[in-house]
PDB file of N, CA and C in Angstrom:
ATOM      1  N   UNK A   1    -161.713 -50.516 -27.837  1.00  0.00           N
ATOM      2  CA  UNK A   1    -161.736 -51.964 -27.792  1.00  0.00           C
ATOM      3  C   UNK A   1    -161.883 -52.407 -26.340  1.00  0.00           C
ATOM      4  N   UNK A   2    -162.676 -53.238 -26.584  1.00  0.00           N
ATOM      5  CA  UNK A   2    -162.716 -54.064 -24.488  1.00  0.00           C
ATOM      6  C   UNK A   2    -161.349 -54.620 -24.352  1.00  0.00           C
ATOM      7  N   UNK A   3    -161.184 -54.120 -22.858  1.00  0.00           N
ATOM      8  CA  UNK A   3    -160.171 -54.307 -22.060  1.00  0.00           C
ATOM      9  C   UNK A   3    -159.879 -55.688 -22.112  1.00  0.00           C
ATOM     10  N   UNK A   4    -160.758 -56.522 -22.308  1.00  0.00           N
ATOM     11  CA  UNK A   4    -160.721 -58.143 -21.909  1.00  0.00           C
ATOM     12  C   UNK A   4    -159.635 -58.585 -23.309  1.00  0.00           C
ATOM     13  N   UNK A   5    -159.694 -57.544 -24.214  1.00  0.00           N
ATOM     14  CA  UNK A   5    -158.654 -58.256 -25.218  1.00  0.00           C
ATOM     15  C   UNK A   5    -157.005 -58.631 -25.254  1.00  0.00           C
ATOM     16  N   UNK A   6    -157.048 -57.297 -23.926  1.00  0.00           N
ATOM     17  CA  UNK A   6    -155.553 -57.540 -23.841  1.00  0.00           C
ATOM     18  C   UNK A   6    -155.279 -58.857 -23.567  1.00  0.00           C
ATOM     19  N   UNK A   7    -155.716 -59.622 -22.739  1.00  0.00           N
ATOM     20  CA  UNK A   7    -155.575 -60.788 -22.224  1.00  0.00           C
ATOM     21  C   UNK A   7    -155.160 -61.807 -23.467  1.00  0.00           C
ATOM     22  N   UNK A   8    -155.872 -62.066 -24.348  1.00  0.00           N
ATOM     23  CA  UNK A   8    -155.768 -62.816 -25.625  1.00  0.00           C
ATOM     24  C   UNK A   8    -156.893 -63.790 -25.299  1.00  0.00           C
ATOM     25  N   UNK A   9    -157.162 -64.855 -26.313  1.00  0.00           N
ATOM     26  CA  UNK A   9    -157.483 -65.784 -26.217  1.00  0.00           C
ATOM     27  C   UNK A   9    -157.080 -66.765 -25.892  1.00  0.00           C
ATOM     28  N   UNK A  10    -157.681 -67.333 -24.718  1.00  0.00           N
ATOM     29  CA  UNK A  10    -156.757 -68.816 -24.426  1.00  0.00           C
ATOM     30  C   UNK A  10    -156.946 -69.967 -25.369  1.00  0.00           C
ATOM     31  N   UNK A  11    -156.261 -70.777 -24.969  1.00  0.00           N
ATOM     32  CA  UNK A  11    -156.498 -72.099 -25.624  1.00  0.00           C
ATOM     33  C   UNK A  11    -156.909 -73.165 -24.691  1.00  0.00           C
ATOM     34  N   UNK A  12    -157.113 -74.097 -25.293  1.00  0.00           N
ATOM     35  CA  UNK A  12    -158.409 -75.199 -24.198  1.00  0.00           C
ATOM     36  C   UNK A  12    -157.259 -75.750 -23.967  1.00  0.00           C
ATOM     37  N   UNK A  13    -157.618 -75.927 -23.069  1.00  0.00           N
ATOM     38  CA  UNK A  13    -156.927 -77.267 -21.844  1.00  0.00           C
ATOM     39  C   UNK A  13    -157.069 -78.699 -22.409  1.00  0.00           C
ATOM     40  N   UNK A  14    -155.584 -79.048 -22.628  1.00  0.00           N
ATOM     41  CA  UNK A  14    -155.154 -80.437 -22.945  1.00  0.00           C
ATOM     42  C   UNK A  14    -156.410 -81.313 -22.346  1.00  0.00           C
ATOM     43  N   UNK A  15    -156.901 -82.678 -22.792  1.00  0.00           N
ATOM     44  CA  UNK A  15    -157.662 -83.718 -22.392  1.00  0.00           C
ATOM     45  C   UNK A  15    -156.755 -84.531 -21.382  1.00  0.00           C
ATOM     46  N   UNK A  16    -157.313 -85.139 -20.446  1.00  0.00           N
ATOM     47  CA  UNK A  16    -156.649 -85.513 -19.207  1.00  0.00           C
ATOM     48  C   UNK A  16    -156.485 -87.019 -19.519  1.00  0.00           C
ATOM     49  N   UNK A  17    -155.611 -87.856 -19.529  1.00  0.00           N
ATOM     50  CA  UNK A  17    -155.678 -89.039 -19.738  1.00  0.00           C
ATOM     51  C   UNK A  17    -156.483 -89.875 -19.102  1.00  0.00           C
ATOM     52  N   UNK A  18    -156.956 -90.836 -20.087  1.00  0.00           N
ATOM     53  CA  UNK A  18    -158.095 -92.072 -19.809  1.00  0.00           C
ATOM     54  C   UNK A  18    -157.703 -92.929 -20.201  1.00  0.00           C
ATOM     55  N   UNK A  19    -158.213 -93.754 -19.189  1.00  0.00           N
ATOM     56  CA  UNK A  19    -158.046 -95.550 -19.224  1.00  0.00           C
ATOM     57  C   UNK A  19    -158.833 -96.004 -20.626  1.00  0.00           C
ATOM     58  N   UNK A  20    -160.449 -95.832 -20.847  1.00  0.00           N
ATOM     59  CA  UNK A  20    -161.161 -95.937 -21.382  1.00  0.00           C
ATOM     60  C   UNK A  20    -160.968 -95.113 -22.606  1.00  0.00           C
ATOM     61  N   UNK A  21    -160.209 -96.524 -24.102  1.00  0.00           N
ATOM     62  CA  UNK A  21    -160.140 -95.734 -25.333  1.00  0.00           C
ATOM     63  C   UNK A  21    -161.233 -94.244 -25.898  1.00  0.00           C
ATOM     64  N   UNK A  22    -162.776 -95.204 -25.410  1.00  0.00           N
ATOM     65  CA  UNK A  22    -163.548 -94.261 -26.114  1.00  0.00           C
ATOM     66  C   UNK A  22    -163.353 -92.927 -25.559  1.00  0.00           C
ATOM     67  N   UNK A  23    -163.688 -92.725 -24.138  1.00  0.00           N
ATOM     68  CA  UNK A  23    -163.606 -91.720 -23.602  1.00  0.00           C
ATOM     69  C   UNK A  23    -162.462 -90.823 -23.551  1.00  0.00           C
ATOM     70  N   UNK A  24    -160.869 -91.304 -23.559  1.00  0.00           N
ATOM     71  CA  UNK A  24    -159.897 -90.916 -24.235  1.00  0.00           C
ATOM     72  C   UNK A  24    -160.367 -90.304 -25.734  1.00  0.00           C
ATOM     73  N   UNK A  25    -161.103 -90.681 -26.744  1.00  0.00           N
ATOM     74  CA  UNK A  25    -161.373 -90.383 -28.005  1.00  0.00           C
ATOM     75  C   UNK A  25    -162.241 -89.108 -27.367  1.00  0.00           C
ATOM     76  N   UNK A  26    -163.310 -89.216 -27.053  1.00  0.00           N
ATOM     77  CA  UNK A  26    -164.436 -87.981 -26.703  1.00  0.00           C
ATOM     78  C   UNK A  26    -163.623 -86.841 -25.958  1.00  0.00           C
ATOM     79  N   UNK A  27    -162.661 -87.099 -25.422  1.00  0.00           N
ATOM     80  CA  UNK A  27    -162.088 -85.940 -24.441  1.00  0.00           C
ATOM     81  C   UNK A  27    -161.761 -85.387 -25.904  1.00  0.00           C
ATOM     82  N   UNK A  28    -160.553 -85.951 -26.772  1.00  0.00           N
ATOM     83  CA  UNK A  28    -159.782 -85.212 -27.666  1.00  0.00           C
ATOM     84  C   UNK A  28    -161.063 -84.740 -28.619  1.00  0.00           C
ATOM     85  N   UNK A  29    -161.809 -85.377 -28.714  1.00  0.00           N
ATOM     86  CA  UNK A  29    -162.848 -84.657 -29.564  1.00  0.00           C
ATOM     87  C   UNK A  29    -163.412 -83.632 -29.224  1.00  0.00           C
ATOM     88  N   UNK A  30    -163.971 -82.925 -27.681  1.00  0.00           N
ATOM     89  CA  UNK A  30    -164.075 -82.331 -27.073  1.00  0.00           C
ATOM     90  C   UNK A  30    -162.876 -81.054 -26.904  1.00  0.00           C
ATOM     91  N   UNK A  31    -161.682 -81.672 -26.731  1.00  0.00           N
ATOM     92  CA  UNK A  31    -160.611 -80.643 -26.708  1.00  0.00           C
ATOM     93  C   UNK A  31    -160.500 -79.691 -28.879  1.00  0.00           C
ATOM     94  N   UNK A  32    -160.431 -80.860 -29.448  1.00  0.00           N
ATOM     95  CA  UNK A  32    -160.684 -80.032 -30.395  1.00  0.00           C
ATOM     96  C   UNK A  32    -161.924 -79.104 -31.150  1.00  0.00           C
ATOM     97  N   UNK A  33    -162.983 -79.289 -30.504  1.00  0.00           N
ATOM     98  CA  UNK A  33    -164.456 -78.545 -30.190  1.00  0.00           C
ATOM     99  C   UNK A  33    -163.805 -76.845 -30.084  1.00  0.00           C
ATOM    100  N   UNK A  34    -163.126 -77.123 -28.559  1.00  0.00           N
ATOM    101  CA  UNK A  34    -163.021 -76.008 -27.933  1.00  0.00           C
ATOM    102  C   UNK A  34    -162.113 -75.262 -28.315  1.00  0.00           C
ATOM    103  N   UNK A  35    -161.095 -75.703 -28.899  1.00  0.00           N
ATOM    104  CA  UNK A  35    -159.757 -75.259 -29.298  1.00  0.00           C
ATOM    105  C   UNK A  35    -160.481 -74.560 -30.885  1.00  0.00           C
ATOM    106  N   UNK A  36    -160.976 -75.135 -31.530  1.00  0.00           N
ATOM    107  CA  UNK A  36    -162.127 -74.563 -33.114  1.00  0.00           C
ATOM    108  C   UNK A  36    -163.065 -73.060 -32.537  1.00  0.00           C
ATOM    109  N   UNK A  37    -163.480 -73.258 -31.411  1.00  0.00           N
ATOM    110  CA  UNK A  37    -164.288 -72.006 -30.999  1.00  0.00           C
ATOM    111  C   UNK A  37    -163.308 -71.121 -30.406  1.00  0.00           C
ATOM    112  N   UNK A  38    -162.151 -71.575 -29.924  1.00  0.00           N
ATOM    113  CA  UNK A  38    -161.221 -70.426 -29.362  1.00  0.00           C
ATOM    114  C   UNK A  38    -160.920 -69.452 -30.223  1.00  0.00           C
ATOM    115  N   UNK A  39    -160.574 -70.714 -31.843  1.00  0.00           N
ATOM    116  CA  UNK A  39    -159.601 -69.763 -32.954  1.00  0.00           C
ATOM    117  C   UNK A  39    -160.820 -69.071 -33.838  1.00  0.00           C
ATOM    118  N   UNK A  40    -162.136 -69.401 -33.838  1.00  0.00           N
ATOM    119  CA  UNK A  40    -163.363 -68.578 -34.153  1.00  0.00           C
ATOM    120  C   UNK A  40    -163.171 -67.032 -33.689  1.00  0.00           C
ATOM    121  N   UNK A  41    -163.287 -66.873 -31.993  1.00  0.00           N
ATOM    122  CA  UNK A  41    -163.809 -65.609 -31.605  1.00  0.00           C
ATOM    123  C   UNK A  41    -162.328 -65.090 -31.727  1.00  0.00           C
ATOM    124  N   UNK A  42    -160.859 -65.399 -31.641  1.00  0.00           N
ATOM    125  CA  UNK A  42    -159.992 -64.655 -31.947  1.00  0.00           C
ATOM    126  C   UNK A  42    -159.847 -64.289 -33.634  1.00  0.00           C
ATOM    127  N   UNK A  43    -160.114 -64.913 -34.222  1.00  0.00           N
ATOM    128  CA  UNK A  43    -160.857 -64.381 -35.646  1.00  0.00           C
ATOM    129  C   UNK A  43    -161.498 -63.376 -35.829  1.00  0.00           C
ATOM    130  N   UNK A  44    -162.719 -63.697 -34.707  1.00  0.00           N
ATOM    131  CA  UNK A  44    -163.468 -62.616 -34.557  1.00  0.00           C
ATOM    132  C   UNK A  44    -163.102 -60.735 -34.506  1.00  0.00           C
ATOM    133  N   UNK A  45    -162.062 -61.340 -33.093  1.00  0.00           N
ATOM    134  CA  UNK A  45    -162.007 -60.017 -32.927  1.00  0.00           C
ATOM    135  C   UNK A  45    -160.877 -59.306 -33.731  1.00  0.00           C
ATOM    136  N   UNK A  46    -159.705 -60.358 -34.543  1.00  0.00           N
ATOM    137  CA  UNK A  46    -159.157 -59.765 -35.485  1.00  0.00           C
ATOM    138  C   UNK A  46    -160.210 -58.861 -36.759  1.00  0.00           C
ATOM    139  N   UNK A  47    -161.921 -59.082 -36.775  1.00  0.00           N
ATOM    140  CA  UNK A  47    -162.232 -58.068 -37.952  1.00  0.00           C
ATOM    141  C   UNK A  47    -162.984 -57.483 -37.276  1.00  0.00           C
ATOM    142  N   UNK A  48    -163.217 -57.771 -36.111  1.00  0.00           N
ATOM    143  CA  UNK A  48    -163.376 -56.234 -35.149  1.00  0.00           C
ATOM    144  C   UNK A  48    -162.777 -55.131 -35.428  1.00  0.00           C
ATOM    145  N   UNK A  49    -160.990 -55.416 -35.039  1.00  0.00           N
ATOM    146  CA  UNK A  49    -160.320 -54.663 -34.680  1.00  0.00           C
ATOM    147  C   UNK A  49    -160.259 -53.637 -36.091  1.00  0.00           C
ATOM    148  N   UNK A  50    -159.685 -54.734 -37.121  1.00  0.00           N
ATOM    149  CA  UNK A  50    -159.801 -54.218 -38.054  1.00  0.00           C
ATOM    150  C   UNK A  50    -161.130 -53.215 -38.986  1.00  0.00           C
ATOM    151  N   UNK A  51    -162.007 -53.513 -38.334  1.00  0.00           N
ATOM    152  CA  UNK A  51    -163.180 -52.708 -38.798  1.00  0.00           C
ATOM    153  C   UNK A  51    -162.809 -51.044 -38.047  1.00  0.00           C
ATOM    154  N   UNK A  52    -162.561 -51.105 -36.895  1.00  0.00           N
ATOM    155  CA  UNK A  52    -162.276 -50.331 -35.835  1.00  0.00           C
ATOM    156  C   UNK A  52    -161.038 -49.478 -36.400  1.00  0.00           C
ATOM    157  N   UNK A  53    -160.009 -49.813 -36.722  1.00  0.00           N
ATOM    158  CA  UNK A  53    -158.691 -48.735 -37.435  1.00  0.00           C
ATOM    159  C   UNK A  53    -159.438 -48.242 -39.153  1.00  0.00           C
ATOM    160  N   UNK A  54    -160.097 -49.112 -40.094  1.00  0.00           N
ATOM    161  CA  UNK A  54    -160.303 -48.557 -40.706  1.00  0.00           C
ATOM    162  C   UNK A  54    -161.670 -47.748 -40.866  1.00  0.00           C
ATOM    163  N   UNK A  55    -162.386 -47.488 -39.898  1.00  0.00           N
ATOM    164  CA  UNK A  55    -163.577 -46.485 -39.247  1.00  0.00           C
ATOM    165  C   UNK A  55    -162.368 -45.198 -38.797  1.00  0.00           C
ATOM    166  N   UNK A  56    -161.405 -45.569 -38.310  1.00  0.00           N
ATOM    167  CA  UNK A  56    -160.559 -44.265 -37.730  1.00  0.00           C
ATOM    168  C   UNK A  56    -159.839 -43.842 -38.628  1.00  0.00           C
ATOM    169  N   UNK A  57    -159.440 -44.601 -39.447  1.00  0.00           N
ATOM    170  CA  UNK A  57    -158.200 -43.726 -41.083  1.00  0.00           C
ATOM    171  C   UNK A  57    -159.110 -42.677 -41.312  1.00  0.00           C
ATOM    172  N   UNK A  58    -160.602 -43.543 -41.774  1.00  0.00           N
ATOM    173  CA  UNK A  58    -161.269 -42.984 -42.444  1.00  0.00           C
ATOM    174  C   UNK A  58    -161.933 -41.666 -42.016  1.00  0.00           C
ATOM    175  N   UNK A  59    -161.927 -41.375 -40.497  1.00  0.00           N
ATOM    176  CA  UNK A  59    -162.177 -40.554 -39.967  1.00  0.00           C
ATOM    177  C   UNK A  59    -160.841 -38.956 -40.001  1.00  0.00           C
ATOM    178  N   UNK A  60    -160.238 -39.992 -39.889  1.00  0.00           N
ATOM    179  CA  UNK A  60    -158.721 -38.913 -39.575  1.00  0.00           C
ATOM    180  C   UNK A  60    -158.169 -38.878 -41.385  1.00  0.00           C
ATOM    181  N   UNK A  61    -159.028 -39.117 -42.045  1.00  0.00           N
ATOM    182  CA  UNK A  61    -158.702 -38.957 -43.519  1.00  0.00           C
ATOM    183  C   UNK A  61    -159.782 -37.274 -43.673  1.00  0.00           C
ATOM    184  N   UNK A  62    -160.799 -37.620 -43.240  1.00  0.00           N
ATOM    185  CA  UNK A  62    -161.628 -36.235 -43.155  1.00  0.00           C
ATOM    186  C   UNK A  62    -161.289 -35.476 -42.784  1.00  0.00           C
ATOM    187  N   UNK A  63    -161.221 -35.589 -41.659  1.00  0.00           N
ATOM    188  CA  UNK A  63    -160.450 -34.511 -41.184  1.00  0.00           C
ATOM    189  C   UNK A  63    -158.839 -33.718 -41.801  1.00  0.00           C
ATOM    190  N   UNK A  64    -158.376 -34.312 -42.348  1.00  0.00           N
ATOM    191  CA  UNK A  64    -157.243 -33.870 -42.982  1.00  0.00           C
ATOM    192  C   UNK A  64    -158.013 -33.297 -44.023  1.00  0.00           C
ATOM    193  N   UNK A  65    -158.510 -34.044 -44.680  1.00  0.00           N
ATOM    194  CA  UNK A  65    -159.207 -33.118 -46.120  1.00  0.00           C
ATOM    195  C   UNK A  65    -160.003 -31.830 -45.780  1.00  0.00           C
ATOM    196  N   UNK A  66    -160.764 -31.591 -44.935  1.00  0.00           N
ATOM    197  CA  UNK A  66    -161.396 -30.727 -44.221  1.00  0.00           C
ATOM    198  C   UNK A  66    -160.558 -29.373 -43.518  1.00  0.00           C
ATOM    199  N   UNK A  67    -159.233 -29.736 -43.193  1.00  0.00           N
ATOM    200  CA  UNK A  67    -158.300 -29.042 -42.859  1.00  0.00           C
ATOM    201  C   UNK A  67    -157.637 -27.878 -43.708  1.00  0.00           C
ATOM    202  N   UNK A  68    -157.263 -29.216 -45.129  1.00  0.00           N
ATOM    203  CA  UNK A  68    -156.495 -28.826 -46.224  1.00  0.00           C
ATOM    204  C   UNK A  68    -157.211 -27.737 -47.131  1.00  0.00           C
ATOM    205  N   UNK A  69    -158.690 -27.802 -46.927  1.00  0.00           N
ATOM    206  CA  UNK A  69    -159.681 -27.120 -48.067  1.00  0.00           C
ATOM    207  C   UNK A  69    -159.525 -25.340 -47.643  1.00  0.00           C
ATOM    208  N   UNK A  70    -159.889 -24.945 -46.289  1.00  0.00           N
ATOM    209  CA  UNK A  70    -159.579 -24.056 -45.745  1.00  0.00           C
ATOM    210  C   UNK A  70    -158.335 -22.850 -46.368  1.00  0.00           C
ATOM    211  N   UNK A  71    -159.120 -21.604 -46.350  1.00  0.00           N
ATOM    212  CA  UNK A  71    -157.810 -20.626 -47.012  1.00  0.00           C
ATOM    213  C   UNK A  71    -157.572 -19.827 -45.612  1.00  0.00           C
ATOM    214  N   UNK A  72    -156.637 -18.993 -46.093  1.00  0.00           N
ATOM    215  CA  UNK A  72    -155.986 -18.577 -44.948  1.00  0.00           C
ATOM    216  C   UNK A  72    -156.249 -17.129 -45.264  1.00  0.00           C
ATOM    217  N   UNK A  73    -157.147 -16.256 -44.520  1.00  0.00           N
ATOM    218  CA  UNK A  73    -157.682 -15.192 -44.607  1.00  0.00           C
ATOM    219  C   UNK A  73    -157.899 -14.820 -45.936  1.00  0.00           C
ATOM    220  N   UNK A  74    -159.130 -15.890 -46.124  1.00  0.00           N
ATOM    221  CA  UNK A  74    -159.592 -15.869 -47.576  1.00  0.00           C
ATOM    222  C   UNK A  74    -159.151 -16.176 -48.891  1.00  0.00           C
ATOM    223  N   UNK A  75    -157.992 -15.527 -48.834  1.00  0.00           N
ATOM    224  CA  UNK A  75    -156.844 -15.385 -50.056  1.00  0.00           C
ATOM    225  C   UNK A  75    -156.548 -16.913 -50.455  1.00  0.00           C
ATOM    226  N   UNK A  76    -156.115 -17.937 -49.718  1.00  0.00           N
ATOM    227  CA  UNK A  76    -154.956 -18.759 -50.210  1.00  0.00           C
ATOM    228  C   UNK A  76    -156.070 -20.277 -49.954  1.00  0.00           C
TER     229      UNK A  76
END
């Protein structure tokens, strides 16, 4: 997994207060834009990750089966 995950995902930065209702409105509209794409790519990489452990069960499942099949100087 990239290193950059440890970090987490941030969250957007509060809208800065305005004099001007509308523009007060567009900031928060804007803040919730960004805050929707934050919780997207941490989504994201939650079925990353998850794609990623179950590629490895599934790997380390073979390998166990592959292990188990094996006799022990033929016999067993």
């Amino acid at each position: 997994m990239p290193s950059s995950w440890k970090d987490g995902v941030k969250h957007a930065p509060a809208p800065a207060q305005e004099s001007d209702p509308l523009a007060q409105l567009k900031a928060w509209v804007g803040f919730g834009m960004a805050e929707a794409a934050n919780v997207e790519a941490a989504n994201g990489r939650t079925v990353d990750a998850m794609g990623i452990m179950e590629r490895c069960e599934a790997r380390d499942a073979a390998a166990v089966r592959k292990v188990a099949r094996r006799k022990i100087l033929g016999l067993f």
